[in-house]
Protein backbone atom coordinates (compact mmCIF):
# COMPACT_ATOMS: atom_id res chain seq x y z
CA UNK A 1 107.49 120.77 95.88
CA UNK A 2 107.64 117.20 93.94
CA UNK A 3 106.75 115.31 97.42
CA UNK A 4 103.86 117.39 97.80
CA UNK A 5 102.82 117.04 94.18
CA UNK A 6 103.16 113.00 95.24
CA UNK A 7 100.92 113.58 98.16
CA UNK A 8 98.16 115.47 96.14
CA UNK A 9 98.48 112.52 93.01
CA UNK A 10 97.60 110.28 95.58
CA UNK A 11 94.91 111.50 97.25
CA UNK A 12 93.59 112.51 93.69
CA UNK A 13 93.98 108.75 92.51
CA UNK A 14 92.28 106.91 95.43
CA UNK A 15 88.92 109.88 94.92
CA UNK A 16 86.99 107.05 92.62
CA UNK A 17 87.98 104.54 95.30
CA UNK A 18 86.40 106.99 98.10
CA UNK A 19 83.27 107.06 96.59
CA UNK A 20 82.90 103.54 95.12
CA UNK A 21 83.19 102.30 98.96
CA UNK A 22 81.40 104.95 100.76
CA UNK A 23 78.39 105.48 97.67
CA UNK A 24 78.43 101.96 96.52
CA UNK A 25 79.89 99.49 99.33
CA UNK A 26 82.24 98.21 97.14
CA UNK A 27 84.28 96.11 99.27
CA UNK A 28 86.98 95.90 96.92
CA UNK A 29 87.29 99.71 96.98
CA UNK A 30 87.56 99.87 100.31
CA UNK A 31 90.80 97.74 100.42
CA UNK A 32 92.53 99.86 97.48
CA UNK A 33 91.59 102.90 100.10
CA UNK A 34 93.16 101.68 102.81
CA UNK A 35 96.31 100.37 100.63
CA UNK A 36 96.30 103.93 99.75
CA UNK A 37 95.86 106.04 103.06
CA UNK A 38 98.69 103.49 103.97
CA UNK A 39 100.93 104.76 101.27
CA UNK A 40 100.16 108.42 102.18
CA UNK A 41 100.97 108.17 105.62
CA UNK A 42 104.41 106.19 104.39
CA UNK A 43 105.28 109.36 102.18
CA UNK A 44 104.55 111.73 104.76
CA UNK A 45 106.50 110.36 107.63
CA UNK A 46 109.40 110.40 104.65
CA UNK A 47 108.62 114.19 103.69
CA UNK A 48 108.93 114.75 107.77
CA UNK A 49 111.59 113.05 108.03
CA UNK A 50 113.01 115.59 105.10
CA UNK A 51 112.13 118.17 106.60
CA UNK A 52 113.62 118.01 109.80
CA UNK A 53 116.67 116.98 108.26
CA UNK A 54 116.70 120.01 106.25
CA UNK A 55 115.78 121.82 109.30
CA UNK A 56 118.59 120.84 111.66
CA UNK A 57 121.19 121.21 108.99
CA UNK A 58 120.44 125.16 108.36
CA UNK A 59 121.05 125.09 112.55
């Protein structure tokens, strides 16, 4: 449950971002968003990667 506790940090931590570039067209914003959506998808094709491996070895 730690990865998924990553996974909801990090979508907590980029919320401010979210609104400062969708409320405010913050420009800046919008690049720490899309460093951050970048990062999620990074962990989650690691937690998939987990959990097939964890998968196939109870097999």
């Amino acid at each position: 449950m730690a990865r998924f506790d990553e996974v909801k940090n990090l979508v907590m931590s980029l919320e401010g971002d979210f609104e400062k570039f969708y409320d405010k067209n913050n420009q800046a914003a919008g690049t720490r968003v899309r460093k951050g959506m970048q990062e999620l998808k990074t962990l989650a094709q690691a937690i998939r990667a987990e959990v097939q491996d964890a998968k196939n070895k109870d097999a």
